[in-house]
PDB file of N, CA and C in Angstrom:
ATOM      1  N   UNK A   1     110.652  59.430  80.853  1.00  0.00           N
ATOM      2  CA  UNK A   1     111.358  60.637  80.468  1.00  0.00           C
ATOM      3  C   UNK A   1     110.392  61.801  80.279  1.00  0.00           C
ATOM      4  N   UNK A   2     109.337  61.563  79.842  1.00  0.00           N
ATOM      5  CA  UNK A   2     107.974  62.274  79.794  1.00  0.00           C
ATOM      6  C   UNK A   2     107.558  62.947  80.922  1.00  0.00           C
ATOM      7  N   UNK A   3     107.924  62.915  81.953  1.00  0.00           N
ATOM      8  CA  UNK A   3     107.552  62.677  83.294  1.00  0.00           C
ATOM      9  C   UNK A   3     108.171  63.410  83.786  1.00  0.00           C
ATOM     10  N   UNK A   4     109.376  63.604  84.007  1.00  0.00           N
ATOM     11  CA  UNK A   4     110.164  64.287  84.163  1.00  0.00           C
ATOM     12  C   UNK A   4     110.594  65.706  83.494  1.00  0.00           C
ATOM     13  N   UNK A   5     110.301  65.980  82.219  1.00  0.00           N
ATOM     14  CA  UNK A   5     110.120  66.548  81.565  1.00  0.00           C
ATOM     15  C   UNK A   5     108.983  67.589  81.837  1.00  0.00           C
ATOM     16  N   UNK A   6     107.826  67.107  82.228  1.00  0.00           N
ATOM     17  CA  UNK A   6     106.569  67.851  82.754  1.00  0.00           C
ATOM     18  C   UNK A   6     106.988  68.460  83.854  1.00  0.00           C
ATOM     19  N   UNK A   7     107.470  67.784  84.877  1.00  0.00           N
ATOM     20  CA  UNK A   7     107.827  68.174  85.853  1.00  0.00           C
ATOM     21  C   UNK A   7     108.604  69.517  85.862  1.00  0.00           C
ATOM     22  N   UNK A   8     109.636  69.468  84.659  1.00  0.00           N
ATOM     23  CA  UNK A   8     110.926  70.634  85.032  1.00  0.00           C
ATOM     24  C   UNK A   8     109.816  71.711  84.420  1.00  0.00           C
ATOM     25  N   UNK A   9     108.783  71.567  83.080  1.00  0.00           N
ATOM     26  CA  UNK A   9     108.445  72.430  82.516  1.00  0.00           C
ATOM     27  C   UNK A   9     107.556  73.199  84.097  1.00  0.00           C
ATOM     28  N   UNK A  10     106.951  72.174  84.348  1.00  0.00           N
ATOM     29  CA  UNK A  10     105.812  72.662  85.982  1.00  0.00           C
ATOM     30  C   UNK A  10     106.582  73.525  86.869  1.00  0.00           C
ATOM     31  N   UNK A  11     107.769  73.000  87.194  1.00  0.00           N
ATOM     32  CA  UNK A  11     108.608  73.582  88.018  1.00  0.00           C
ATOM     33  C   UNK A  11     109.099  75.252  87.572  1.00  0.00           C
ATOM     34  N   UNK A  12     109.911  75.515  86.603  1.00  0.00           N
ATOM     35  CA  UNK A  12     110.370  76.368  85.461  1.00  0.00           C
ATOM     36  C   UNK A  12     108.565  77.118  86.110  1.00  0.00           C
ATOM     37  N   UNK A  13     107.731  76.727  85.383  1.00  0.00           N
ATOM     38  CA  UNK A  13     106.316  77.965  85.087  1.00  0.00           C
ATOM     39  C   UNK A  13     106.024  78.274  86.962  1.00  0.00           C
ATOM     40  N   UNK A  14     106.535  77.754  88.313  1.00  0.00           N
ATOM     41  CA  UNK A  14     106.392  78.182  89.345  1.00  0.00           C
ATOM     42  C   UNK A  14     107.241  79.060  89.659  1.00  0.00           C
ATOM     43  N   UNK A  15     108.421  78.803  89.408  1.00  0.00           N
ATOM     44  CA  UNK A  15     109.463  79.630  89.098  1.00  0.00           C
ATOM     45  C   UNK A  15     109.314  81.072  88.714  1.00  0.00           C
ATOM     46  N   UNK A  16     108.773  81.089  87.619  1.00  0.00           N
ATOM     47  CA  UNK A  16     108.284  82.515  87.139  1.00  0.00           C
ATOM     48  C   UNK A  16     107.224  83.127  87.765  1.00  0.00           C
ATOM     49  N   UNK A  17     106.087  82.765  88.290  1.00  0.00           N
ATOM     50  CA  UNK A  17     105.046  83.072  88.958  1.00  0.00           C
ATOM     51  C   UNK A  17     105.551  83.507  90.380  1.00  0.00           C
ATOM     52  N   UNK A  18     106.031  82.750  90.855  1.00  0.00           N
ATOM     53  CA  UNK A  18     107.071  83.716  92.287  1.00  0.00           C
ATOM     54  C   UNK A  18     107.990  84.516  91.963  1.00  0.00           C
ATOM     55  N   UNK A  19     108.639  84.459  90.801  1.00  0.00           N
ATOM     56  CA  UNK A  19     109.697  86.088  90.551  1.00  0.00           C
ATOM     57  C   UNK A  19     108.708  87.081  90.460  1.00  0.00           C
ATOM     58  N   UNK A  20     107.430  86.644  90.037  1.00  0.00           N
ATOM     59  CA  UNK A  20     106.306  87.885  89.544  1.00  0.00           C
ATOM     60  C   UNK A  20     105.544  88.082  90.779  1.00  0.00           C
ATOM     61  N   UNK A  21     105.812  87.246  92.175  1.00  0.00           N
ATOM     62  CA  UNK A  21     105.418  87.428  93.458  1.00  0.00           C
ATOM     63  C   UNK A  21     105.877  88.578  93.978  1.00  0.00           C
ATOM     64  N   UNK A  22     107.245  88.046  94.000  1.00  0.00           N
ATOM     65  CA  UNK A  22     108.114  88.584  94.638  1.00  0.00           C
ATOM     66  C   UNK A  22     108.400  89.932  94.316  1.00  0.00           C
ATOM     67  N   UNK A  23     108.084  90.497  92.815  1.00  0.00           N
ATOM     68  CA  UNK A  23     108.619  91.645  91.845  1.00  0.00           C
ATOM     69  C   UNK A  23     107.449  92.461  92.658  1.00  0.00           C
ATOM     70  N   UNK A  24     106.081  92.065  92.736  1.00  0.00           N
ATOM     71  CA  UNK A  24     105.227  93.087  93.502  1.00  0.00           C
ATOM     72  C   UNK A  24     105.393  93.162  95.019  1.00  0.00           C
ATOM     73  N   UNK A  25     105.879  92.511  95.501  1.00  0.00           N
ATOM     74  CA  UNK A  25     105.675  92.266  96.983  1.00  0.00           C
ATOM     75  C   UNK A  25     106.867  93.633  97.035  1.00  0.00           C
ATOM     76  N   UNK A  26     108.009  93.271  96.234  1.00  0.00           N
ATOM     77  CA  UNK A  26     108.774  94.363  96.327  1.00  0.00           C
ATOM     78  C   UNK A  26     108.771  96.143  96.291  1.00  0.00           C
ATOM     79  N   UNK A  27     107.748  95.903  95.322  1.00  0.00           N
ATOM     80  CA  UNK A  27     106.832  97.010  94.663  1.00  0.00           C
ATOM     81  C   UNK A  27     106.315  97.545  95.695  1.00  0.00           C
ATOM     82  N   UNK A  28     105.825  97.127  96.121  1.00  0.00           N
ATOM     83  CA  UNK A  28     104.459  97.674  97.202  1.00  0.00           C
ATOM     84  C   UNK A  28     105.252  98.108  98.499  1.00  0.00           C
ATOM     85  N   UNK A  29     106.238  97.479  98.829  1.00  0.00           N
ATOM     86  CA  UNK A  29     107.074  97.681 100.025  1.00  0.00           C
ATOM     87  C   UNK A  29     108.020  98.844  99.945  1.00  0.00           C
ATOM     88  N   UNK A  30     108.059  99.534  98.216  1.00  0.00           N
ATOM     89  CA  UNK A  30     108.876 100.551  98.096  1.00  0.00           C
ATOM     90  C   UNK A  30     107.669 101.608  97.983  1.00  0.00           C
ATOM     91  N   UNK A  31     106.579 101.628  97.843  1.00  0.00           N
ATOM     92  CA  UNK A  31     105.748 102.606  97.726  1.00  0.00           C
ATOM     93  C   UNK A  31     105.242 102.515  99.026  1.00  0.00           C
ATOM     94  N   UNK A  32     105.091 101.888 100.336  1.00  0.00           N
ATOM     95  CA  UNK A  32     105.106 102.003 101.603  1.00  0.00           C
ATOM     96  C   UNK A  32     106.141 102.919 101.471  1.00  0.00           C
ATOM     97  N   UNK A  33     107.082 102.399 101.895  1.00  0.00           N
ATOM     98  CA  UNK A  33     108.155 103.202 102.445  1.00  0.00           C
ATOM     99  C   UNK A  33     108.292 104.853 101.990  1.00  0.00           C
ATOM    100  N   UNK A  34     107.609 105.347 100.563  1.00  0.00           N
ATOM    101  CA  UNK A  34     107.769 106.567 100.317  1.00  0.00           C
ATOM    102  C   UNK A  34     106.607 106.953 101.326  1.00  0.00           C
ATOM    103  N   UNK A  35     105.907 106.608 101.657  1.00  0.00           N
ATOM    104  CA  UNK A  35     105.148 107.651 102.943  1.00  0.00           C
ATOM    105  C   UNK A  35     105.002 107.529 103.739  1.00  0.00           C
ATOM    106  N   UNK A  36     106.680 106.948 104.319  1.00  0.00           N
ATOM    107  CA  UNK A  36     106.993 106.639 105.369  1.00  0.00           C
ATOM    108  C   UNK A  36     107.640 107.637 106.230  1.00  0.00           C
ATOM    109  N   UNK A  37     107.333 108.148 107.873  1.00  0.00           N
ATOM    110  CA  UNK A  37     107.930 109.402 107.807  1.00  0.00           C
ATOM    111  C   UNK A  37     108.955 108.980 109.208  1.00  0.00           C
ATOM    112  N   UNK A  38     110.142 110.224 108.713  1.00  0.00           N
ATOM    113  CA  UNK A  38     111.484 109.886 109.404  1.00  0.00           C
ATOM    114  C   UNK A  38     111.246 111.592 110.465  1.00  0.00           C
ATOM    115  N   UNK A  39     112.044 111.111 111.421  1.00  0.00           N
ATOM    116  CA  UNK A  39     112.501 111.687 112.531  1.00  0.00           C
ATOM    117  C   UNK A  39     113.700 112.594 112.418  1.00  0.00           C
ATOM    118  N   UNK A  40     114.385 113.784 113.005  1.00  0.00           N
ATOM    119  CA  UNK A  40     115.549 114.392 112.510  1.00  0.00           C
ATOM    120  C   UNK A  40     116.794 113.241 112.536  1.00  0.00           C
ATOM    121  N   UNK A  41     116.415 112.741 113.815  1.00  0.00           N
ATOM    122  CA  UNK A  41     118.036 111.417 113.788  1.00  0.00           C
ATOM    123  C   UNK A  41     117.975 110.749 112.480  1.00  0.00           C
ATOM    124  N   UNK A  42     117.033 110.324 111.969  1.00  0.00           N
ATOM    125  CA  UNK A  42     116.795 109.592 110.964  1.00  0.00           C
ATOM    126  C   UNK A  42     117.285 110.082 109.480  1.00  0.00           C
ATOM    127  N   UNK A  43     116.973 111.401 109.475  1.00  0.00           N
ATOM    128  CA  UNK A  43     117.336 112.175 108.226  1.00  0.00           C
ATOM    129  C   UNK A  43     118.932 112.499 108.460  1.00  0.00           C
ATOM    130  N   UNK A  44     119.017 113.068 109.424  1.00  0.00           N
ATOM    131  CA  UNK A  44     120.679 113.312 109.548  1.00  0.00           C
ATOM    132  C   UNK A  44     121.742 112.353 109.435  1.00  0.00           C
ATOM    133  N   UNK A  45     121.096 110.721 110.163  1.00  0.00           N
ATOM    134  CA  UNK A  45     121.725 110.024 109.832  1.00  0.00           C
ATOM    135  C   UNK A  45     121.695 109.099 108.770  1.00  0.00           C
ATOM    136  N   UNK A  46     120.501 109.659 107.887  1.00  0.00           N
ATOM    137  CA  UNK A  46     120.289 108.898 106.312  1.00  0.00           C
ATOM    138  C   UNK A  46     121.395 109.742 105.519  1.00  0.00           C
ATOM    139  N   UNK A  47     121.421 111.308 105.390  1.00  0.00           N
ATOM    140  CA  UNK A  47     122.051 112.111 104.656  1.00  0.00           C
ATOM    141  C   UNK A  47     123.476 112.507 105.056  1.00  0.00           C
ATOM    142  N   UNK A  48     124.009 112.303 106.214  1.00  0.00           N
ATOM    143  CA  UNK A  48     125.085 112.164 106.865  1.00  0.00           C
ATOM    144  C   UNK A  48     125.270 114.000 107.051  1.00  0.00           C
ATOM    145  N   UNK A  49     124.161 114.289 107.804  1.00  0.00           N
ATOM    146  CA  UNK A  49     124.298 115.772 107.988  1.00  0.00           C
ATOM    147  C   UNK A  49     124.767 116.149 109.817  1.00  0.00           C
ATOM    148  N   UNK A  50     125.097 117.793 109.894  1.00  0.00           N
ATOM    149  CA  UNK A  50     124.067 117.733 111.426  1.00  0.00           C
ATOM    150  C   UNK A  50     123.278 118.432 111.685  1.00  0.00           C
ATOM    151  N   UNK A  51     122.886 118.548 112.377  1.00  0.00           N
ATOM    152  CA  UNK A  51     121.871 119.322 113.353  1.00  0.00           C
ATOM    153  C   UNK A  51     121.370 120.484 112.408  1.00  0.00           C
ATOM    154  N   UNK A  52     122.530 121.386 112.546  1.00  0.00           N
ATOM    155  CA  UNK A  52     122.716 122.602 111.495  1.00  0.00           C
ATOM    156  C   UNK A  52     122.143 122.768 110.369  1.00  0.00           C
ATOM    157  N   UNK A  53     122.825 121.971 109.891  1.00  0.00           N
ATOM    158  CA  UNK A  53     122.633 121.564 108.398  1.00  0.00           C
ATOM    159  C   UNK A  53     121.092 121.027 107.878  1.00  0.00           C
ATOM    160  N   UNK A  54     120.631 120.992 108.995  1.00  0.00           N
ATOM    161  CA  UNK A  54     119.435 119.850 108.515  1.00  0.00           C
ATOM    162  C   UNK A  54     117.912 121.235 109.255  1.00  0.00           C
ATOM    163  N   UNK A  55     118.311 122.233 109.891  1.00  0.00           N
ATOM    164  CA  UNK A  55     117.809 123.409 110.336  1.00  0.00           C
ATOM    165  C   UNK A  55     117.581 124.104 109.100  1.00  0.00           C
ATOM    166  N   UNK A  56     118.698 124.285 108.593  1.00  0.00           N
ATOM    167  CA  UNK A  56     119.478 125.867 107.138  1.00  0.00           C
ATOM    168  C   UNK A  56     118.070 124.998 105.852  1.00  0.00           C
ATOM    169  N   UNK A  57     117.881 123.414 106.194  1.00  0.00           N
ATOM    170  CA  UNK A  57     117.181 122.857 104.917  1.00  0.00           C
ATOM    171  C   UNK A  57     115.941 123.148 105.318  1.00  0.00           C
ATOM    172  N   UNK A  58     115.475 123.062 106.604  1.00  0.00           N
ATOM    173  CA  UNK A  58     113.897 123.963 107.040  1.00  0.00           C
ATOM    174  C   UNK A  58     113.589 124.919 106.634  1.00  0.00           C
ATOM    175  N   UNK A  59     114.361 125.989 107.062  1.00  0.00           N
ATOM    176  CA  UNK A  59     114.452 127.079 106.946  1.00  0.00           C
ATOM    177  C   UNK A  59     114.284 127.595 105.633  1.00  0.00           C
ATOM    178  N   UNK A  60     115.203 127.385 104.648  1.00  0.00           N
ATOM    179  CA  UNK A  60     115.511 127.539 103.102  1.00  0.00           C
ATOM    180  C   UNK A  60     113.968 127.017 102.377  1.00  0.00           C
ATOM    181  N   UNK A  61     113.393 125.822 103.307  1.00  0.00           N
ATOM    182  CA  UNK A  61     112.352 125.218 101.973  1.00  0.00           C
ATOM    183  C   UNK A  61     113.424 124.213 101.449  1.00  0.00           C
ATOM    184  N   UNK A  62     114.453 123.734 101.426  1.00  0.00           N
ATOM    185  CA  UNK A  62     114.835 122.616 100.986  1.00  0.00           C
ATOM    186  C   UNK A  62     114.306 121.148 101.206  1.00  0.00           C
ATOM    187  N   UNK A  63     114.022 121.635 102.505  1.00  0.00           N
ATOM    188  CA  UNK A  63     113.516 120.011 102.768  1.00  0.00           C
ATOM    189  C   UNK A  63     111.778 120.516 103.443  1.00  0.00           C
ATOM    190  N   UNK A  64     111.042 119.678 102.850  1.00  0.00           N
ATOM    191  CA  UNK A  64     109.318 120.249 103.566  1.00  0.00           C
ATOM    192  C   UNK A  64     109.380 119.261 104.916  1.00  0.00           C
ATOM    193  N   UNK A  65     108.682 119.524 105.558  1.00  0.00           N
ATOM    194  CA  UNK A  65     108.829 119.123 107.054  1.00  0.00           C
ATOM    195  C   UNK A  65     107.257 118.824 107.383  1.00  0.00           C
ATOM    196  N   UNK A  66     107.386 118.183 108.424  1.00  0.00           N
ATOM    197  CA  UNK A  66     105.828 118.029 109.171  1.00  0.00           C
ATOM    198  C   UNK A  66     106.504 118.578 111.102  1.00  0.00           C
ATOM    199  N   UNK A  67     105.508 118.913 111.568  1.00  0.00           N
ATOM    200  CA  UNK A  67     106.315 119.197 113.468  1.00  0.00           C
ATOM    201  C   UNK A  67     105.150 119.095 114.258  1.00  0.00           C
ATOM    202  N   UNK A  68     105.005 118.296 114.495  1.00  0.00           N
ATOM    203  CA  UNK A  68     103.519 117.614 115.973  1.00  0.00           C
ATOM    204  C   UNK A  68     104.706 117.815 117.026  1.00  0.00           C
ATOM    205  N   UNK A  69     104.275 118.683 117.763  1.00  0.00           N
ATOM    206  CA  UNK A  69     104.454 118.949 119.285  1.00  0.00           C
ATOM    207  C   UNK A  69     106.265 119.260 119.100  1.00  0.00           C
ATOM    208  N   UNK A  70     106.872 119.278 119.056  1.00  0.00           N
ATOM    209  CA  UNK A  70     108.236 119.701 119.034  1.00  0.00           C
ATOM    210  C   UNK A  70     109.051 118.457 118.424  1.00  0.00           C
ATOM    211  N   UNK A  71     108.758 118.000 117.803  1.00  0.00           N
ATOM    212  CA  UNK A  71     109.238 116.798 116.844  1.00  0.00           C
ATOM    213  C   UNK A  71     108.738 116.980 115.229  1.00  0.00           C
ATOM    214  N   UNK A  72     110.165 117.471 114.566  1.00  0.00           N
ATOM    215  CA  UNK A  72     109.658 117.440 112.991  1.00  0.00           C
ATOM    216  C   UNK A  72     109.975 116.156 112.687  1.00  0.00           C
ATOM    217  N   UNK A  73     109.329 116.430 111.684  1.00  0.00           N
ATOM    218  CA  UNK A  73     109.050 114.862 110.737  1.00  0.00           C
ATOM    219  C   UNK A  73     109.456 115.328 109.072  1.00  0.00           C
ATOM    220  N   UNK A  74     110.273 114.595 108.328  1.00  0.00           N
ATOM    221  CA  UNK A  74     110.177 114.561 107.042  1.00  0.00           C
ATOM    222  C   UNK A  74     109.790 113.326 106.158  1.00  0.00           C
ATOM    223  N   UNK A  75     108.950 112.981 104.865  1.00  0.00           N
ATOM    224  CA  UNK A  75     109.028 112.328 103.777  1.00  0.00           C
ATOM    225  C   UNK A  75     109.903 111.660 103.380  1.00  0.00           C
ATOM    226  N   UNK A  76     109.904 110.421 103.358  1.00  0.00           N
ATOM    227  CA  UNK A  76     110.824 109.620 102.745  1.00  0.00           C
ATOM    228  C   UNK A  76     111.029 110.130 101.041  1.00  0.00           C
ATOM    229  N   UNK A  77     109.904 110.176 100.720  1.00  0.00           N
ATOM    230  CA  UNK A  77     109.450 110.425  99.364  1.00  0.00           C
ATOM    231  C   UNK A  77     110.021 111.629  99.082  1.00  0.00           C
ATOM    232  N   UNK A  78     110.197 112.833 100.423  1.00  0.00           N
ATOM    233  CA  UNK A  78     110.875 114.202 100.023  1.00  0.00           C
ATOM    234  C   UNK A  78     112.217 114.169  99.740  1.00  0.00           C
ATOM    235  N   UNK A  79     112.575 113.156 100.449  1.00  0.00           N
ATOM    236  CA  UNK A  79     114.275 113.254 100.512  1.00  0.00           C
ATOM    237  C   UNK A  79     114.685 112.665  99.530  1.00  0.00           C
ATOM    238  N   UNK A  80     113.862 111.446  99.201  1.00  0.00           N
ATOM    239  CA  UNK A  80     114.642 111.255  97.913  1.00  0.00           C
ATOM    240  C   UNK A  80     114.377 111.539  96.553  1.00  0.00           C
ATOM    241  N   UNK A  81     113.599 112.999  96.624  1.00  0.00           N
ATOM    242  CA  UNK A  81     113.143 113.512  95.485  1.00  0.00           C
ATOM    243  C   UNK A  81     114.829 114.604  95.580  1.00  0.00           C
ATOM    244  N   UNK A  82     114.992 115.103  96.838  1.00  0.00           N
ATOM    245  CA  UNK A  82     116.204 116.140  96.882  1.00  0.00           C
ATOM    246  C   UNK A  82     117.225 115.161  96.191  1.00  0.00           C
ATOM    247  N   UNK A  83     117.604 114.378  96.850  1.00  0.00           N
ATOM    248  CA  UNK A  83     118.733 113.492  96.379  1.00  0.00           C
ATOM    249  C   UNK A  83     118.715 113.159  94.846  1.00  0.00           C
ATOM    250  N   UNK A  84     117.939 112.662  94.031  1.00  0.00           N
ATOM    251  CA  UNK A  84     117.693 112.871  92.650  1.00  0.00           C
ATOM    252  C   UNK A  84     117.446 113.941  91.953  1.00  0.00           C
ATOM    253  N   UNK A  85     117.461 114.958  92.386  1.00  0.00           N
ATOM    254  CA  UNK A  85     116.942 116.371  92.267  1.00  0.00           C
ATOM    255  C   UNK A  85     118.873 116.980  91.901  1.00  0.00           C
ATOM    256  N   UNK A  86     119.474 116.194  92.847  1.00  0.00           N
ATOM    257  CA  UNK A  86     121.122 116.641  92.597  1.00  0.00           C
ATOM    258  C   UNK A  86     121.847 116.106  92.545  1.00  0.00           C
ATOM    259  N   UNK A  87     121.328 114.727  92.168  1.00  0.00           N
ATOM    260  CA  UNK A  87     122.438 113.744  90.862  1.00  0.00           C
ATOM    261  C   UNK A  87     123.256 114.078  90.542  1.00  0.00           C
ATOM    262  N   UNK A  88     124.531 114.123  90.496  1.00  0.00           N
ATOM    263  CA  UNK A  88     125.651 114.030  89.234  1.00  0.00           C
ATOM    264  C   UNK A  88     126.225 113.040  89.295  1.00  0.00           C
ATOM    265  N   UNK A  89     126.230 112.651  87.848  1.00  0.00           N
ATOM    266  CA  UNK A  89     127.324 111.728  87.199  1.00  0.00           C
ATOM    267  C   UNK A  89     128.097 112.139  86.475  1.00  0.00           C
ATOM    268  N   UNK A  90     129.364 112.030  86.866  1.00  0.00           N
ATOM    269  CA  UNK A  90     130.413 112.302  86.515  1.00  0.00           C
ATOM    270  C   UNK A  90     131.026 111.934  84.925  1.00  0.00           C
ATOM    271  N   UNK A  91     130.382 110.947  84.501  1.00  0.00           N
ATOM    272  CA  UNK A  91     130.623 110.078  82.962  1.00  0.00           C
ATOM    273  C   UNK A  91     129.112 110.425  82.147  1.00  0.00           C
ATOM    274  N   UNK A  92     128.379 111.588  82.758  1.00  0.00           N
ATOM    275  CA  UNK A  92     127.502 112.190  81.785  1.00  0.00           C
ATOM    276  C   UNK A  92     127.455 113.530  81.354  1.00  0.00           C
ATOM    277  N   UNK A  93     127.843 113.770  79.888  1.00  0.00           N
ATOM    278  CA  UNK A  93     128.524 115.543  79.896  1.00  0.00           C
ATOM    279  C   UNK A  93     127.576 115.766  78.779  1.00  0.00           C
ATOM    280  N   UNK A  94     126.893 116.621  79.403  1.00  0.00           N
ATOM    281  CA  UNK A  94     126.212 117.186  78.690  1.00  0.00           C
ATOM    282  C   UNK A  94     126.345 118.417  77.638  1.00  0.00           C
ATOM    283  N   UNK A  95     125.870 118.536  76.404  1.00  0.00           N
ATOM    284  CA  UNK A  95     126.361 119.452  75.533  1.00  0.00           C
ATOM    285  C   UNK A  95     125.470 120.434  75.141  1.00  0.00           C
ATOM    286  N   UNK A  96     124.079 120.256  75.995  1.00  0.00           N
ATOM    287  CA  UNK A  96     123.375 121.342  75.816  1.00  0.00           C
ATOM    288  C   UNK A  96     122.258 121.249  74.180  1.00  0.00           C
ATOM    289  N   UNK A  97     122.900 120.054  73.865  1.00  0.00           N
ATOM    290  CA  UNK A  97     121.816 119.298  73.059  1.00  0.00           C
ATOM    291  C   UNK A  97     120.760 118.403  73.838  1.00  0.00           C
ATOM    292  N   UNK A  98     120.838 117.805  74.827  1.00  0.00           N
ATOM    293  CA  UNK A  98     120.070 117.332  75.855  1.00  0.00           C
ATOM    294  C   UNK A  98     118.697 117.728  76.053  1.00  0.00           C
TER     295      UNK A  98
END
């Protein structure tokens, strides 16, 4: 019974050591991806924009851009600074005590 016992405790402490694998492997694969850079198809069809729309955000400074040879490029990391940048939640009301 001893034996078994060791075992689940052995098992259980591998257990945790791969959630704590896995928790960085995850980590690291989301901080790749922020300087990861997207293409206009890519942004338009991440943000569900068009063409237009995704010009007026050049233009304005809404969105910062990179452009090698007639191909812009944007930041993963930019876009989803915009997107958190204009959050709303609807079940958070603020009273200006905030």
């Amino acid at each position: 019974m001893i034996e078994i016992t060791d075992l689940i405790l052995a098992l259980s402490q591998e257990i945790k050591e791969l959630k704590v694998y896995i928790e960085l492997i995850k980590q690291s694969r989301a901080e790749r991806l922020k300087d990861t850079w997207l293409d206009n198809q890519d942004v338009m069809r991440t943000l569900h924009i068009s063409t237009r729309t995704l010009q007026t955000f050049r233009d304005n400074g809404t969105l910062p851009y990179s452009k090698v040879g007639g191909t812009f490029y944007y930041k993963v990391s930019d876009i989803e600074e915009i997107l958190q940048s204009n959050y709303y939640n609807q079940n958070y009301k603020c009273d200006g005590r905030n």
